[in-house]
Protein backbone atom coordinates (compact mmCIF):
# COMPACT_ATOMS: atom_id res chain seq x y z
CA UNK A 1 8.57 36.79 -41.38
CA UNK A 2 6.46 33.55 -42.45
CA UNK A 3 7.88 30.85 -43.65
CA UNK A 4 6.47 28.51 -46.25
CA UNK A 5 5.26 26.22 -43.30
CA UNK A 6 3.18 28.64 -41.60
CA UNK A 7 0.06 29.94 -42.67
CA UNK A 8 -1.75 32.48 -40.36
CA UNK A 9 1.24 32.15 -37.61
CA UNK A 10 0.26 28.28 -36.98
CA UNK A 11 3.00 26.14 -38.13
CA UNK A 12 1.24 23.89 -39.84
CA UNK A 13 3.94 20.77 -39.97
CA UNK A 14 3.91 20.65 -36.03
CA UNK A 15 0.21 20.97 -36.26
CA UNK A 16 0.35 17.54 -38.58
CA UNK A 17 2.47 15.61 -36.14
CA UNK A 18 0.22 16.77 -33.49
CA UNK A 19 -3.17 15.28 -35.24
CA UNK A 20 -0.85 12.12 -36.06
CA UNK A 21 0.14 11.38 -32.61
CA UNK A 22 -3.15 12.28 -31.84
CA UNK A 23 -4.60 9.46 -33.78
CA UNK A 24 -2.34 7.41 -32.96
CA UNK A 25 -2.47 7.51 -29.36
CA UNK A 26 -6.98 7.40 -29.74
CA UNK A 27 -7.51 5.02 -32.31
CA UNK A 28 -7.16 2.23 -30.60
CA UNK A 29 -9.40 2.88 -27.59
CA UNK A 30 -12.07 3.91 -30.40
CA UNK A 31 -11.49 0.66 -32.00
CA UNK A 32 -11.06 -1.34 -28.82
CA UNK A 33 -14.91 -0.82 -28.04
CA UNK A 34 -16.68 -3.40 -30.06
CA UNK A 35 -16.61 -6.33 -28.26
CA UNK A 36 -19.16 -8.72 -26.79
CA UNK A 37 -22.12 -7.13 -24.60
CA UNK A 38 -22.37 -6.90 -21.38
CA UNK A 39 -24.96 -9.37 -20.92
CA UNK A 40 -23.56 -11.92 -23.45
CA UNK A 41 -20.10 -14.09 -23.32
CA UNK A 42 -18.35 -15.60 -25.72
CA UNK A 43 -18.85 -18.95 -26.60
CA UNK A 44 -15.48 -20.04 -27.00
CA UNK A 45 -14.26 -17.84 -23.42
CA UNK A 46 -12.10 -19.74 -21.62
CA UNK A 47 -11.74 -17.17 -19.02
CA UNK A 48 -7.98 -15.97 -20.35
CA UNK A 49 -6.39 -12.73 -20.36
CA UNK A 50 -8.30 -9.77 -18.41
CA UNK A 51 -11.11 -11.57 -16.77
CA UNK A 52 -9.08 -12.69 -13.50
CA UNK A 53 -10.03 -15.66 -11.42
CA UNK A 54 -13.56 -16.86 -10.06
CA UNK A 55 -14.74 -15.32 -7.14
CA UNK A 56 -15.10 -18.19 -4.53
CA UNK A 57 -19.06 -17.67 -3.52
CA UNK A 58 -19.79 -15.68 -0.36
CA UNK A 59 -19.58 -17.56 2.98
CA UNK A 60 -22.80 -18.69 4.69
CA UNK A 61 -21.96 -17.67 8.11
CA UNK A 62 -19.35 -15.04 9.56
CA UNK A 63 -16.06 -16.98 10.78
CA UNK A 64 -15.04 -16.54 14.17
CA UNK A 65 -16.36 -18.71 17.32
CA UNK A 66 -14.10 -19.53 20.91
CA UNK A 67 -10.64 -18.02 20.69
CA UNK A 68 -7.44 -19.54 20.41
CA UNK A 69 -5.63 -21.44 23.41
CA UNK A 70 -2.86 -18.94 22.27
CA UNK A 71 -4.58 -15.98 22.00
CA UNK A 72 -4.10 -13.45 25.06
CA UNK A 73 -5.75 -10.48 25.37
CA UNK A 74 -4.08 -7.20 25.96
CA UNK A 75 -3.28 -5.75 29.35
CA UNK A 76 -4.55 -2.68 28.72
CA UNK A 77 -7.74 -1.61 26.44
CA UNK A 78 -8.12 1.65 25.08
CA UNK A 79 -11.99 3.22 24.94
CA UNK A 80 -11.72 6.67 25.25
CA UNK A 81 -8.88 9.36 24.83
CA UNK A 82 -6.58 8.64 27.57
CA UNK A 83 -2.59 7.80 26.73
CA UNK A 84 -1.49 4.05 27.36
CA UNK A 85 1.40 5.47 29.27
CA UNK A 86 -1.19 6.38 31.72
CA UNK A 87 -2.79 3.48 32.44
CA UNK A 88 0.19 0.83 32.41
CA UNK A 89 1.96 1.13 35.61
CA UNK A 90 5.53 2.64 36.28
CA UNK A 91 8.11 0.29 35.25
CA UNK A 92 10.85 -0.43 37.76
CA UNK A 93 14.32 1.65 36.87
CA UNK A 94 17.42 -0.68 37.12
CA UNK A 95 19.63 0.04 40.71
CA UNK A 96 22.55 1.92 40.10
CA UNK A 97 25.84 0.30 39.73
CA UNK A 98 27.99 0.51 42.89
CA UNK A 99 31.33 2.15 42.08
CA UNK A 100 33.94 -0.39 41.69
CA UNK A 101 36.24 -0.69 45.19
CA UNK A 102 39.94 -0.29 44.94
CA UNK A 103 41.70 -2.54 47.66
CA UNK A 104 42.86 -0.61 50.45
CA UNK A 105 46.93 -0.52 50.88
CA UNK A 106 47.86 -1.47 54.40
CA UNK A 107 51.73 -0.32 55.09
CA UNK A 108 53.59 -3.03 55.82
CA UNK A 109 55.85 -2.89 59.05
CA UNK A 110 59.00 -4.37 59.26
């Protein structure tokens, strides 16, 4: 059975506090569009909050030139689909250790 707050089997407080957070939560970005134009700044801008630094202007000419004294290219260079395991060579394995020696016991002769 109904109660007094529902009317058609909407309950019509939760439907308020759903309109009211609503607004809440909207009314700002509706308000929060009436600024300046795109085209036109502010006259008193000082470049604050939200604008982020200047962009430093594009340069004239790609960097790069001679390399480094310390710069060594790789051994190996990659252009196709082949595995660098492949094309580096075998590594040495380390010789086996030579099982310790115990010194032999001579019988001594008296």
């Amino acid at each position: 059975m109904p109660g007094k707050s529902q009317m058609g089997g909407v309950d019509l407080a939760g439907l308020l506090y759903l309109v009211a957070v609503l607004v809440v939560v909207f009314l700002p970005l509706l308000l929060g569009r009436g600024g300046a134009p795109p085209g036109q700044s502010d006259s008193d801008s000082d470049d604050g909050w939200g604008k982020g630094p200047r962009q430093p202007p594009p340069p004239s000419a790609p960097k790069g030139g001679i390399p480094l004294d310390d710069a060594e290219p790789a051994r190996v260079r990659l252009r196709d689909r082949t595995r660098l395991a492949d094309r580096l060579p075998a590594r040495n394995r380390r010789p086996a250790r030579e099982p310790e020696r115990r010194p032999v016991r001579t019988p001594s002769g008296k």
